[in-house]
Protein backbone atom coordinates (compact mmCIF):
# COMPACT_ATOMS: atom_id res chain seq x y z
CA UNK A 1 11.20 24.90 -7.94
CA UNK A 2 9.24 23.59 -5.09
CA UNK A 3 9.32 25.82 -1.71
CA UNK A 4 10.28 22.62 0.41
CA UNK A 5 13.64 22.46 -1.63
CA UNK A 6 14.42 26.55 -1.31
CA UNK A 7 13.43 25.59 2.16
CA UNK A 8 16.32 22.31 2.55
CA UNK A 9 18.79 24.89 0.49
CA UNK A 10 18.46 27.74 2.48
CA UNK A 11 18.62 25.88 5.90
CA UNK A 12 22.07 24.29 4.28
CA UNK A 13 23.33 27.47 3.18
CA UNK A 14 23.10 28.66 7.23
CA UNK A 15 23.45 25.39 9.25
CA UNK A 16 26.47 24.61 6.69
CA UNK A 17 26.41 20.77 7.12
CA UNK A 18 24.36 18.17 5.47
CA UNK A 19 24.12 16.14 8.39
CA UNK A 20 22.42 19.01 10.16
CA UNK A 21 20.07 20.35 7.37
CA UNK A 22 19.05 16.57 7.09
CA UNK A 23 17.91 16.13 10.14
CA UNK A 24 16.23 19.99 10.67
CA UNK A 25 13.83 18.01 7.68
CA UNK A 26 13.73 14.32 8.73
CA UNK A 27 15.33 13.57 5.55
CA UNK A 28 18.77 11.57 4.54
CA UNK A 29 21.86 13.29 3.68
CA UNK A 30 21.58 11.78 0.54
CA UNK A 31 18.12 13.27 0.15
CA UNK A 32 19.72 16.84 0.74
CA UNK A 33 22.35 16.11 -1.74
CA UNK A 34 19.82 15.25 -4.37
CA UNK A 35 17.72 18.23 -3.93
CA UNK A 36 20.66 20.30 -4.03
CA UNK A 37 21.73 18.86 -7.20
CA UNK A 38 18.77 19.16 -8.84
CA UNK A 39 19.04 23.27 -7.93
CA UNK A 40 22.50 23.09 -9.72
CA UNK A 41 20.92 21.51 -12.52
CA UNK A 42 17.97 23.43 -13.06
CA UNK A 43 20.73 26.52 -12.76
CA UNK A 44 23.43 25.15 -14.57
CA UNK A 45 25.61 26.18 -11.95
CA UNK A 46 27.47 24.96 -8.54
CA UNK A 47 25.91 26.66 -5.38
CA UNK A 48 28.33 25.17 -3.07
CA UNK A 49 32.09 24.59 -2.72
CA UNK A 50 32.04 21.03 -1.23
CA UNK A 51 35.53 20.95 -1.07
CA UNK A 52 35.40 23.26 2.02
CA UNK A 53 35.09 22.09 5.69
CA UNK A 54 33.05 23.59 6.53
CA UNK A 55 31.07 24.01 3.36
CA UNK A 56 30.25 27.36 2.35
CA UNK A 57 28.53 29.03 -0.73
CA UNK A 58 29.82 30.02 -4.01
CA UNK A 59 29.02 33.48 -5.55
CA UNK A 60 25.92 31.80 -7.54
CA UNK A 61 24.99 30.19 -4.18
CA UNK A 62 24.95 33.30 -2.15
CA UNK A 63 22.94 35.01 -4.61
CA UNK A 64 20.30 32.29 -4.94
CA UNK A 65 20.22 32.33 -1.12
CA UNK A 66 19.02 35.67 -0.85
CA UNK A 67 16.41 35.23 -3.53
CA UNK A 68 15.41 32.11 -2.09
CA UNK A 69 14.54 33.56 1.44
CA UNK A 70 12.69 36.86 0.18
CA UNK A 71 10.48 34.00 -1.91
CA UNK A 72 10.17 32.34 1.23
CA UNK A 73 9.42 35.24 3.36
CA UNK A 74 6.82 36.28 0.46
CA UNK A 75 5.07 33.14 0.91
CA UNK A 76 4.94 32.87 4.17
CA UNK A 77 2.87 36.10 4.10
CA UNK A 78 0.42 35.28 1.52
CA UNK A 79 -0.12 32.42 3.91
CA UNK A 80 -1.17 34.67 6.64
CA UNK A 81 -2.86 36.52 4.35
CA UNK A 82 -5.43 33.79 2.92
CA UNK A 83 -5.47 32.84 6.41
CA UNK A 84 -6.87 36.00 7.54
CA UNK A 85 -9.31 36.08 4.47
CA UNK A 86 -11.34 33.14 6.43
CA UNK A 87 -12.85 35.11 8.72
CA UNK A 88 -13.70 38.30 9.10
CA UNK A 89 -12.93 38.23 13.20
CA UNK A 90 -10.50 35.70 13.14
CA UNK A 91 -11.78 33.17 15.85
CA UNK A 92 -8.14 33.57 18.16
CA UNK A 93 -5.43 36.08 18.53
CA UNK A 94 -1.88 34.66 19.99
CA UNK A 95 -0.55 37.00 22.49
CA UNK A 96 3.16 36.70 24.29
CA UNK A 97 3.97 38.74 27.16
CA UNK A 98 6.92 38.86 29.44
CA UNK A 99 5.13 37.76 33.10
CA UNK A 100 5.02 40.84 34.84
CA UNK A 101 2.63 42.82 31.69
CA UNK A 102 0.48 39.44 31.08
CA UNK A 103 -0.49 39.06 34.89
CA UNK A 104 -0.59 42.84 36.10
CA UNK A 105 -1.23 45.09 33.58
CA UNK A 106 -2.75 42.92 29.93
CA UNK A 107 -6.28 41.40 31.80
CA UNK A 108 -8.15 44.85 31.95
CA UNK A 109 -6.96 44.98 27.88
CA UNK A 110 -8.62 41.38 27.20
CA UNK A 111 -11.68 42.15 29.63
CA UNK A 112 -12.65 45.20 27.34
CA UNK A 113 -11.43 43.57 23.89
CA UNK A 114 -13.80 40.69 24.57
CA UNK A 115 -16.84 42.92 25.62
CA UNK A 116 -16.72 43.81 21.51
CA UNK A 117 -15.18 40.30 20.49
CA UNK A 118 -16.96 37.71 23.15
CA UNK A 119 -16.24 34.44 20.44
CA UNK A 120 -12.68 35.62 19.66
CA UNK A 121 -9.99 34.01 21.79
CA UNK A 122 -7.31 35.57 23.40
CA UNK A 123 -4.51 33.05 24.38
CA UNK A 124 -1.69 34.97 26.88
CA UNK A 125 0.74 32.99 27.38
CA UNK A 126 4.61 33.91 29.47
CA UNK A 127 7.73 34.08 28.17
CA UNK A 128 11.28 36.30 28.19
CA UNK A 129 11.50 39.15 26.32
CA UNK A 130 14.19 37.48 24.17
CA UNK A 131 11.64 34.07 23.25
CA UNK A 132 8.94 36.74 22.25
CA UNK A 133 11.08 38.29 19.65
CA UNK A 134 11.98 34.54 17.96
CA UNK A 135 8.01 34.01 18.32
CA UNK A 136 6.94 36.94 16.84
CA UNK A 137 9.30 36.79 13.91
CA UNK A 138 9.00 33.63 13.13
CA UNK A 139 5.32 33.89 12.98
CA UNK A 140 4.12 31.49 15.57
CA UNK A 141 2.58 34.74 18.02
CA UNK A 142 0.45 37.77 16.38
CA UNK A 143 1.61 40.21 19.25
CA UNK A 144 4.37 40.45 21.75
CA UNK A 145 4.10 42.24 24.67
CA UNK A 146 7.69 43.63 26.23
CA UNK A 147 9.48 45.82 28.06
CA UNK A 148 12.33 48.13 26.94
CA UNK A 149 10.98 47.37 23.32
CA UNK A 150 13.71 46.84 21.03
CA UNK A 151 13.98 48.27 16.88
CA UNK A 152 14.06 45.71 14.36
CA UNK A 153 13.83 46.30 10.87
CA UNK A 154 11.14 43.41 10.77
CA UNK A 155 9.24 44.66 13.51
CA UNK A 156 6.35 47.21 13.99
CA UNK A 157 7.00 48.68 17.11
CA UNK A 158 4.11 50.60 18.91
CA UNK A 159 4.20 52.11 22.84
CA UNK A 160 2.14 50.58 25.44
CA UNK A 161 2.47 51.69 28.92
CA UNK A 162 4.80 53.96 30.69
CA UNK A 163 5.11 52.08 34.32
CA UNK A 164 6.39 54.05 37.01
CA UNK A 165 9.38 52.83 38.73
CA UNK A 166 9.25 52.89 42.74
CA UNK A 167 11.10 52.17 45.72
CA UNK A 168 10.20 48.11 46.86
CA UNK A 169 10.84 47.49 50.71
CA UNK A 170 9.62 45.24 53.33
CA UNK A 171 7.43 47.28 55.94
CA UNK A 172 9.69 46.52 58.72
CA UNK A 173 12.89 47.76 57.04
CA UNK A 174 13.79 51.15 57.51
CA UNK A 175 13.39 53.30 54.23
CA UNK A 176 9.36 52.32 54.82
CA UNK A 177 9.17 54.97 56.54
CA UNK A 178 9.31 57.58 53.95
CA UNK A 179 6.64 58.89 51.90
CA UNK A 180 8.98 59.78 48.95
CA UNK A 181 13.18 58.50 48.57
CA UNK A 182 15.86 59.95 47.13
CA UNK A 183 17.47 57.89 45.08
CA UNK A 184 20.58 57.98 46.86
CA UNK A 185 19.71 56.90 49.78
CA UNK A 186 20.04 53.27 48.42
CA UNK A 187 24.02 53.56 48.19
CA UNK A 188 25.28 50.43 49.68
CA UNK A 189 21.80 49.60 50.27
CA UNK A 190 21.07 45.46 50.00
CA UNK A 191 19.33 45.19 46.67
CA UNK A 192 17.79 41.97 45.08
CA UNK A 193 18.00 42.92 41.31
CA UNK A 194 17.15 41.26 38.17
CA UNK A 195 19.71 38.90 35.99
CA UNK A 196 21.68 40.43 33.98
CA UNK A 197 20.50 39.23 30.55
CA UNK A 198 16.89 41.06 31.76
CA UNK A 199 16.27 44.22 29.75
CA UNK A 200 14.98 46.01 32.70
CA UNK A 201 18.53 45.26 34.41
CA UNK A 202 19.48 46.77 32.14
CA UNK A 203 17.44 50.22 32.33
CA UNK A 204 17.30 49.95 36.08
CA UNK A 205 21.36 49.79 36.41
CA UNK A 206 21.44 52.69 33.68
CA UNK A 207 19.07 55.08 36.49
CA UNK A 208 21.82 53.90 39.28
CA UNK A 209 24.65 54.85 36.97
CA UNK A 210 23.08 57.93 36.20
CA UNK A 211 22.61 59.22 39.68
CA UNK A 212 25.89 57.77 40.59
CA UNK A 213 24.10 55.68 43.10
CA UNK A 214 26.06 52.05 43.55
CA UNK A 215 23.87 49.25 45.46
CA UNK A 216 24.79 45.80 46.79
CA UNK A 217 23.41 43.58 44.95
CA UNK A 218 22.96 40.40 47.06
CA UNK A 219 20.06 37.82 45.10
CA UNK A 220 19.61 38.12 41.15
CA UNK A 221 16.59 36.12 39.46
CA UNK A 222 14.96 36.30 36.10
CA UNK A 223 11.23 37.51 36.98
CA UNK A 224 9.53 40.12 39.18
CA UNK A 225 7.26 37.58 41.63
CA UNK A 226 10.35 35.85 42.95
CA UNK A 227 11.90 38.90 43.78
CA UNK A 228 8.91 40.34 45.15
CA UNK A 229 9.24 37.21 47.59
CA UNK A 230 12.56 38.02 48.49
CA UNK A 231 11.79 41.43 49.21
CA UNK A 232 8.81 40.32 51.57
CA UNK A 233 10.94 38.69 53.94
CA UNK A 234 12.95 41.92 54.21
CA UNK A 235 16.22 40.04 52.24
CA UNK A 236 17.04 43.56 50.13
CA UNK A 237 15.40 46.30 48.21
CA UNK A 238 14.51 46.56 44.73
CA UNK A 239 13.24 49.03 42.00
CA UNK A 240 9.96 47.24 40.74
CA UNK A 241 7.08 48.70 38.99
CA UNK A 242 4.23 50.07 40.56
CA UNK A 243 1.34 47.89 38.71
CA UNK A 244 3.15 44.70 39.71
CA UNK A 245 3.33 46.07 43.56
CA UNK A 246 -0.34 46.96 43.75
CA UNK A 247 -1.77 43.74 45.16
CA UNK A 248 1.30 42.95 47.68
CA UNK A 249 0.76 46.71 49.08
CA UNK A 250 -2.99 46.33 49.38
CA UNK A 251 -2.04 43.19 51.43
CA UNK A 252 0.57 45.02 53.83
CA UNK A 253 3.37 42.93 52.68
CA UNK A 254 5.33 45.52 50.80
CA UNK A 255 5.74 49.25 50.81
CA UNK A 256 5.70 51.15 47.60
CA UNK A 257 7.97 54.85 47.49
CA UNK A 258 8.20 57.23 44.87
CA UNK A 259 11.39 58.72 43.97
CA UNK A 260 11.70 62.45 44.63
CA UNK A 261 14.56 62.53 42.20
CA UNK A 262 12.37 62.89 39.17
CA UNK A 263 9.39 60.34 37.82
CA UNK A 264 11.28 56.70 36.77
CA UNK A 265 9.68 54.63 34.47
CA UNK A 266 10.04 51.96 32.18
CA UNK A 267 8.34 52.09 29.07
CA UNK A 268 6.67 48.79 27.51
CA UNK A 269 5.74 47.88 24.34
CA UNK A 270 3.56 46.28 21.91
CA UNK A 271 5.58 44.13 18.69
CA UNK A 272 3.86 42.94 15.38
CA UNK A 273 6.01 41.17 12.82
CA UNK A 274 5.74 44.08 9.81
CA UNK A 275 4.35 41.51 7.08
CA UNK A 276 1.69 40.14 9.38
CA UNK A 277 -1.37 40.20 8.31
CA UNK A 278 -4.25 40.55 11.06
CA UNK A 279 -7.81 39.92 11.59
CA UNK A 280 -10.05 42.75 12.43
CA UNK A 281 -10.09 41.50 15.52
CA UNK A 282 -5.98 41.73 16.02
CA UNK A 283 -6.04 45.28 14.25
CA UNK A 284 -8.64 46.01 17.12
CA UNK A 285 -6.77 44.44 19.99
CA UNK A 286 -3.64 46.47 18.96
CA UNK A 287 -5.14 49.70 18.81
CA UNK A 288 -6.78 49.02 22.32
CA UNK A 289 -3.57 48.35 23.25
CA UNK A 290 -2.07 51.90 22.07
CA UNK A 291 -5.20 53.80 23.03
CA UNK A 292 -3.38 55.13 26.26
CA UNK A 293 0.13 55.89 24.87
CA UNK A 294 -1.73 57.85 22.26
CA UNK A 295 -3.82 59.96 24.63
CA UNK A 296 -0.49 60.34 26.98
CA UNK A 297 1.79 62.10 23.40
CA UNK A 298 -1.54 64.35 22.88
C-alpha cells in the first residue's frame, strides 16, 4: 500500500465526502473512488457503507483507519528523524510564540542560544495560543511557546517562566498612587480585559472570581500591546504581566502595582510534539529554555 492512498483514505474516513477528500488532494472524485477500491480489493473487504449520507465507515473500515494513521504518524517521524540525521546542529529551529513571550521575554533566550549556535537559525514568529498547538502537532513548528500551557497526550510539556501579574494603570488615574493594591480595590473598577477565547482571560477572571472581586469590563481585544494602548490613554485598568510593562514604565506611560493580596502569576510554557525528533541544537534551545523553571523547583 502506498502512504499517499492511507493518506486519501484516512482524510475520507474524517472529512466523510468524496468531493471534499478530492479536493484536500487535487485529485477527481473518481480518483478517490479508485484508490479506495483498490484498498477493498487488496482487503477483500468493504471499508465504507456508501449507501449512507453521509458516508461513514464499516467495522473493517474503522479498524483499518486506526492502523492507517499510527502508520502514518510512524512515518511521519522517521521523516523527522532522517531529517535530523543531516546535521549534527541542524542549520534552523522553528519557534512559535504567542506575542507577548516572543517580543518581551524569548530575545535574551535566542541572544545566549546563538552565542553557542552563531550559524543555527532561530525563526520566532507570532501566533495565538490555539494556532501554536495545530503547528506544533502537525509538525510544521519544533517548539511552541504559550501561556497557561495546556496537557495533551501528544505533547511534551515543560515550564518556562512564572510572570508576575500586576496592577496596569495610566499615571494620571488614581490607583497610581499606590505602591502595592489590594485586589479589591478594582470592584467596579473600568477594566480593558482580554477576549474571551484568550487563555489568560481565562486565568485572570479565575483570580477575580476567587477574591470575589467583579470589574467592568469596558474594551476586550485579543493581544497585550493594544491593550497596553488603551490603558495609556487612561480608558480602564488591566492585569498585565510585568515583563510586557517594563519598557512602557521606563517611559512614564504606565504604572506597574503589585498586589498585596498574595504574588499573581501566570505560568508559561514551552510545547514539543512527543515524537519529534530534534537537532542538538533544538535539545539545547529547550533546555535553555527550562534552565530557570528548574533552578526556581530546586
Amino acid at each position: 500500500m502506498h502512504i499517499e492512498t492511507l493518506k486519501v483514505f484516512c482524510d475520507l474516513a474524517e472529512l466523510l465526502s468524496f468531493s471534499r477528500t478530492a479536493e484536500k488532494h487535487f485529485l477527481s472524485q473518481s480518483a478517490v473512488s479508485q484508490q479506495l477500491a483498490q484498498l477493498e480489493l487488496v482487503h477483500k473487504c468493504q471499508l465504507i457503507n456508501r449507501k449512507k449520507r453521509p458516508i461513514e465507515l464499516t467495522k473493517e473500515g474503522q479498524l483499518l483507519y486506526k492502523a492507517a494513521k499510527e502508520m502514518l504518524d510512524r512515518y511521519e517521524q522517521l521523516k523527522s528523524e532522517l531529517s535530523s540525521l543531516k546535521s549534527s546542529t541542524g542549520s534552523r529551529i522553528s519557534v512559535a510564540a504567542i506575542f507577548s513571550i516572543g517580543m518581551h521575554t524569548l530575545p535574551k533566550y535566542v541572544k545566549r542560544f546563538m552565542v553557542k549556535y552563531p550559524n543555527v537559525n532561530v525563526r520566532v514568529e507570532y501566533f495565538s495560543a490555539a494556532r501554536i498547538y495545530e503547528l506544533v502537532l502537525s509538525r510544521e513548528i519544533d517548539i511552541g511557546l504559550v501561556a497557561i500551557p495546556k496537557r495533551d497526550q501528544k505533547l511534551d510539556v515543560h515550564e518556562f517562566e512564572d510572570e508576575p501579574l500586576v496592577l496596569a494603570c495610566s499615571p494620571k488615574h488614581p490607583l497610581s498612587k499606590d505602591s502595592q493594591i489590594d485586589i479589591h480595590k478594582l470592584q467596579f473598577e473600568r477594566f480593558i480585559a482580554f477576549e474571551k477565547n484568550v487563555p489568560t482571560r481565562i486565568w485572570i477572571d479565575t483570580i477575580l472570581h476567587r477574591y470575589s472581586t467583579s470589574v467592568h469590563q469596558v474594551m476586550e481585544f485579543d493581544n497585550i500591546e493594544t491593550i497596553k494602548r488603551a490603558i495609556e490613554i487612561n480608558s480602564g485598568v488591566s492585569i498585565l504581566p510585568e515583563p510586557t510593562l517594563l519598557q512602557e514604565v521606563a517611559g512614564g506611560t504606565l504604572k506597574s502595582i503589585p498586589f498585596s493580596n498574595e504574588r499573581f502569576i501566570r505560568p508559561t510554557g514551552i510545547i514539543v510534539r512527543k515524537d519529534r525528533v530534534l537537532a542538538q541544537a533544538g535539545r539545547y534551545f529547550i533546555e535553555l529554555l527550562r534552565k530557570k523553571a528548574q533552578r526556581r523547583q530546586r
